[in-house]
Structures are given as structure tokens and as C-alpha cells.
C-alpha atoms as a PDB file:
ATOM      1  CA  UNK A   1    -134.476 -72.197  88.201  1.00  0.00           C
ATOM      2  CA  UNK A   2    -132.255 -75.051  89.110  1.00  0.00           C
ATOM      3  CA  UNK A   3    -128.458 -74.739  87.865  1.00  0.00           C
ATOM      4  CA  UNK A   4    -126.344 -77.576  87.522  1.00  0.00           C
ATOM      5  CA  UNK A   5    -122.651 -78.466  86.711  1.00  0.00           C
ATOM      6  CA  UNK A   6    -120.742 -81.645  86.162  1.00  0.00           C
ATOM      7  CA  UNK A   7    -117.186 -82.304  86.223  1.00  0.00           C
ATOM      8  CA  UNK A   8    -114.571 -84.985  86.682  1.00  0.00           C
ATOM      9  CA  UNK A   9    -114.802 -86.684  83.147  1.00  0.00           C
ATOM     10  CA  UNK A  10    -111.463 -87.934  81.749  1.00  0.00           C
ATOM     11  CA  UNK A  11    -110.103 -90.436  79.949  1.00  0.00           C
ATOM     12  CA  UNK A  12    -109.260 -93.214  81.884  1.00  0.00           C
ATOM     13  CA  UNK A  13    -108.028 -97.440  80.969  1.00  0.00           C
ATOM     14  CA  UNK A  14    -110.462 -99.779  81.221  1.00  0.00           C
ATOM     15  CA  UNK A  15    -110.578-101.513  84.613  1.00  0.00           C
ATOM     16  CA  UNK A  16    -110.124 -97.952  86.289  1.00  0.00           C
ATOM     17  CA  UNK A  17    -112.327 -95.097  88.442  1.00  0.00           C
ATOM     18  CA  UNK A  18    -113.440 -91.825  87.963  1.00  0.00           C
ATOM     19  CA  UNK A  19    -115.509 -89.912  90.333  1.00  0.00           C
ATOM     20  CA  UNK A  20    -118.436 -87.281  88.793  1.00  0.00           C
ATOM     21  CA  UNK A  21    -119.541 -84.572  90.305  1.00  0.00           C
ATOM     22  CA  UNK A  22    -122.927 -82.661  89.780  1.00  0.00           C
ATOM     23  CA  UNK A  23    -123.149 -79.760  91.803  1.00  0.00           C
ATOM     24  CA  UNK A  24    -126.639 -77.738  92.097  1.00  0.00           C
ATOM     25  CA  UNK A  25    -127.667 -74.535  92.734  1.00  0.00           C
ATOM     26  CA  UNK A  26    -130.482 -72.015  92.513  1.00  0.00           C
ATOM     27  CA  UNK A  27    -133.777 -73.033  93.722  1.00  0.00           C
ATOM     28  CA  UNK A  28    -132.581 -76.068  95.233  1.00  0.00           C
ATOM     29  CA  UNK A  29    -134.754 -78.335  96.963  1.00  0.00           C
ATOM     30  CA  UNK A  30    -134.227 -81.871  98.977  1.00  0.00           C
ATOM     31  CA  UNK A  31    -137.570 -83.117  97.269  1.00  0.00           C
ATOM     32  CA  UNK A  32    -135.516 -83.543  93.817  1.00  0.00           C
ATOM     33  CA  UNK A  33    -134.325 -86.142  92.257  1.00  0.00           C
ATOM     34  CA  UNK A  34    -130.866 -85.993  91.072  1.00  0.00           C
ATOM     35  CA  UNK A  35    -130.548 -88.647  87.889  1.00  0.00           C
ATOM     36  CA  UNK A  36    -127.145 -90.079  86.204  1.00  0.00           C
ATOM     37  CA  UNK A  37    -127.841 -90.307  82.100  1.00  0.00           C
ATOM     38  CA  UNK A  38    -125.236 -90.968  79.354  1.00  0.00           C
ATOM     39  CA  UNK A  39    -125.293 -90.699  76.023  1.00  0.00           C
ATOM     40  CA  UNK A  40    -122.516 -92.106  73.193  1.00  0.00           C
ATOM     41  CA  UNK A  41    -122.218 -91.396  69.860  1.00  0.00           C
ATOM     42  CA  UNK A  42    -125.079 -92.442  67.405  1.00  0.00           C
ATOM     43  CA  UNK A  43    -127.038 -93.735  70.417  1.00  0.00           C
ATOM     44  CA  UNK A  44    -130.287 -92.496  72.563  1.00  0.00           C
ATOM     45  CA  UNK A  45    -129.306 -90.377  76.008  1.00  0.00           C
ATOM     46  CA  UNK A  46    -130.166 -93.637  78.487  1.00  0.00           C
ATOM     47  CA  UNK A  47    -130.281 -93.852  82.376  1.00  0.00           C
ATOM     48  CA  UNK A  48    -127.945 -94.263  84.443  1.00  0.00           C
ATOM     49  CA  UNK A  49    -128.817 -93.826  87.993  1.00  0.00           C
ATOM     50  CA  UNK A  50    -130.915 -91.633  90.246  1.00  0.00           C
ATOM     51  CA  UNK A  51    -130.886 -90.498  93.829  1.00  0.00           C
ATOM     52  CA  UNK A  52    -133.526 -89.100  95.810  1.00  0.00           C
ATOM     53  CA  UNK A  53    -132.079 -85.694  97.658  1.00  0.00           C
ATOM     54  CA  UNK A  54    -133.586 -85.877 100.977  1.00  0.00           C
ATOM     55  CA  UNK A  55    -132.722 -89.496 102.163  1.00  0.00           C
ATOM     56  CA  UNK A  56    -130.405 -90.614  99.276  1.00  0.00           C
ATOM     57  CA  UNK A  57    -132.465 -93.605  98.341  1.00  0.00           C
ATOM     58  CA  UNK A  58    -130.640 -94.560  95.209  1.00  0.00           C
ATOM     59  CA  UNK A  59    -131.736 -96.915  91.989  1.00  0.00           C
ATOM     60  CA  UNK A  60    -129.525 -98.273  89.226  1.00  0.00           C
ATOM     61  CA  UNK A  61    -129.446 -99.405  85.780  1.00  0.00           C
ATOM     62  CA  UNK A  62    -128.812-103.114  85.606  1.00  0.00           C
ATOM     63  CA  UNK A  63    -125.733-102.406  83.568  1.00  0.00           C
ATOM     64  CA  UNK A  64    -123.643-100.380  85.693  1.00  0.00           C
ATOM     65  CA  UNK A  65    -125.332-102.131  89.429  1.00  0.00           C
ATOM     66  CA  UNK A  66    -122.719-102.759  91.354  1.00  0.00           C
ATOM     67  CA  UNK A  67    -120.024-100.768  89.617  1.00  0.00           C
ATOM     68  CA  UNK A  68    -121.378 -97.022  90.138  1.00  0.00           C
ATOM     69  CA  UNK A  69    -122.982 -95.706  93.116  1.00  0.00           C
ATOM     70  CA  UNK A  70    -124.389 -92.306  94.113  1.00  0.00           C
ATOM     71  CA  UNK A  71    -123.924 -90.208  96.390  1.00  0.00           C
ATOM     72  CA  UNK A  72    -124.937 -86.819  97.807  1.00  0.00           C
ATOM     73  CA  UNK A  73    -122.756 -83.890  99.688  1.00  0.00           C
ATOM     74  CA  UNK A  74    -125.998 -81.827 101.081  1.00  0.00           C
ATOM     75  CA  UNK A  75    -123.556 -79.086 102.944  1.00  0.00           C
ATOM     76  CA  UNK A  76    -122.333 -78.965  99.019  1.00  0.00           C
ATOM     77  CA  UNK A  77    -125.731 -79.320  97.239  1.00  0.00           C
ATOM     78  CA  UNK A  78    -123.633 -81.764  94.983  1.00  0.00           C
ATOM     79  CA  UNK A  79    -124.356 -85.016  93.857  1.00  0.00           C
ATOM     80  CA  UNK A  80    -121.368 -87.999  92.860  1.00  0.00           C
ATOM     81  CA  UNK A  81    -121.431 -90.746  90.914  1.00  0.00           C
ATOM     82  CA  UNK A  82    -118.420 -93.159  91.731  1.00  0.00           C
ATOM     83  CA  UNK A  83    -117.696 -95.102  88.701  1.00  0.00           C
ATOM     84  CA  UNK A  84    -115.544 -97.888  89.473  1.00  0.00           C
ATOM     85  CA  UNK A  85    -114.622-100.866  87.127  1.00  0.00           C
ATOM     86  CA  UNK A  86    -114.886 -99.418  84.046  1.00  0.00           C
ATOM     87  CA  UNK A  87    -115.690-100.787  80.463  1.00  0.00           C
ATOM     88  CA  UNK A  88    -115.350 -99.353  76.916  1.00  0.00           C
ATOM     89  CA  UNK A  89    -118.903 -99.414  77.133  1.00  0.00           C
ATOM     90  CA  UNK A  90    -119.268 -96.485  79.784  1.00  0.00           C
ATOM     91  CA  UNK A  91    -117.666 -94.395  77.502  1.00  0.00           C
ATOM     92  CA  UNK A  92    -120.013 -91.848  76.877  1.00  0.00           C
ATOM     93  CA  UNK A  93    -121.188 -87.796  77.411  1.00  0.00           C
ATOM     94  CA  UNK A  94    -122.270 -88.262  81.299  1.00  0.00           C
ATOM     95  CA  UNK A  95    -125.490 -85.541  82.374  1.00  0.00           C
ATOM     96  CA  UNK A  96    -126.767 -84.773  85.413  1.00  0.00           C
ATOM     97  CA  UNK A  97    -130.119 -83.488  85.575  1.00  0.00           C
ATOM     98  CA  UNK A  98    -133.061 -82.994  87.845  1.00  0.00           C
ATOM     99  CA  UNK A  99    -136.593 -83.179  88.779  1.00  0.00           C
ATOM    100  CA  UNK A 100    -139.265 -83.183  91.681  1.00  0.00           C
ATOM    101  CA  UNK A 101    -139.360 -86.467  92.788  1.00  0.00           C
ATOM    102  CA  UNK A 102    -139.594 -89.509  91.892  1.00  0.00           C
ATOM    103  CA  UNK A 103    -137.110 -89.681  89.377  1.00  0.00           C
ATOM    104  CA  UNK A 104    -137.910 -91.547  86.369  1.00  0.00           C
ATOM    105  CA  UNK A 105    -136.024 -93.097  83.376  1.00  0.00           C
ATOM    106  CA  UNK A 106    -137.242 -91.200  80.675  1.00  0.00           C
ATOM    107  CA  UNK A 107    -135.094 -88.140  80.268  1.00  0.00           C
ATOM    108  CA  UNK A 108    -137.792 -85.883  78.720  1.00  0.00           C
ATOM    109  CA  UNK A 109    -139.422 -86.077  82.072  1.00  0.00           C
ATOM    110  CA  UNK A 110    -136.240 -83.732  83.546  1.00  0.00           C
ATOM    111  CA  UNK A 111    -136.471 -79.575  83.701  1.00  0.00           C
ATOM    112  CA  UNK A 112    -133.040 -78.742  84.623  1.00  0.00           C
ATOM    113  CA  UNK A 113    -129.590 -80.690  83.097  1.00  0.00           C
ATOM    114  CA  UNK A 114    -125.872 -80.023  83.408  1.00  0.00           C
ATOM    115  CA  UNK A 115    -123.888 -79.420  80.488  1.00  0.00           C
ATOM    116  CA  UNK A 116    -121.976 -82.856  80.230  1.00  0.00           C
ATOM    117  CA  UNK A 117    -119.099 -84.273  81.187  1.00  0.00           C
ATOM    118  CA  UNK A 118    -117.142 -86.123  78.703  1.00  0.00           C
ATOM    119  CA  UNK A 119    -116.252 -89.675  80.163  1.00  0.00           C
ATOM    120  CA  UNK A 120    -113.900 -92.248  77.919  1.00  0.00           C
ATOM    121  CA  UNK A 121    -112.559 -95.674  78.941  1.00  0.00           C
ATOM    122  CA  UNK A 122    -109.667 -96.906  76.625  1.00  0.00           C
ATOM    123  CA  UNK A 123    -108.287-101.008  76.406  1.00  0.00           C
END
């Protein structure tokens, strides 16, 4: 079993940054994936962005490219997503959750998610 625990949602203007944090633990492993979904009111949970454990290759959702990146604290067995430039779009319920890897889109395909972190970007 794989825990996992996100913080660092807030409420934030648009424009500004917030940093998440996912940290893991358990039966931890470096072969995971560690994927980024959201999910707003009335809407589908959709992805976000995933990072492979071992050698933090990372790969984004053309909607936030460029604006978030991942990261991973291995010492920590944490993950981050830096959210910079954000939109009232973003605002959402953020998850972590994980997998063997690869990572995939499709959220089903995940054994182990966080609780959610509440992230919401104001004008």
C-alpha cells in the first residue's frame, strides 16, 4: 500500500504561484509514476501532469505546458507541482496519485490517490 498526501492549496489572484506538494509513503518505489489531476465542479477529474520517480522524466498537459512543472524531493519521497501564472481556469480540487510506470492519462488506470488539495485562482 502506497499512502499519499497533498498540501499547499490556497486561494490565490490570478497571475500568482502556488507550490503543491504530494508526499508518499508506504511501499514506495522509484518505478512509479507520480501524476498531477484536477478536477472542478460539474467537470470530469482530467490530467494534469506526470513524473516518472526514478529519473524525473516529466510530461504535461498542453494547457498548463509551460506554466507548471514537476518536481521530485527523493530524500523526501515527495513530489511538487510548481504552478506559476495562474488562471481562473486552474481553479480546481488538485490529486496526486500513483502507479507503476508509465503513467497514463486516464485516471482509472491509478491504485493509490491523495485526498485533494483545494486550489482557487480569483480576478
Amino acid at each position: 500500500q502506497v499512502q499519499l498526501v497533498e498540501s499547499g492549496g490556497g486561494l490565490v489572484q490570478a497571475g500568482s504561484s502556488l507550490r503543491l506538494s504530494c508526499v508518499a509513503s508506504g511501499r514506495t518505489s522509484r518505478t512509479y509514476a507520480v501524476t498531477w489531476f484536477r478536477q472542478a465542479p460539474g467537470k470530469e477529474r482530467e490530467f494534469v501532469a506526470t513524473i516518472r520517480f526514478s529519473n524525473d522524466q516529466t510530461y504535461y498537459d498542453d494547457s498548463v505546458k509551460g506554466r507548471f512543472t514537476a518536481s521530485s524531493d527523493k530524500a523526501k519521497h515527495t513530489v511538487y507541482l510548481q504552478m506559476n501564472s495562474l488562471k481562473l481556469e486552474d481553479t480546481a480540487v488538485y490529486y496526486c496519485a500513483a502507479r507503476r510506470w508509465p503513467g497514463t492519462l486516464n485516471p482509472l488506470m491509478y491504485d493509490y490517490w491523495g485526498q485533494g488539495t483545494q486550489v482557487t485562482v480569483s480576478s
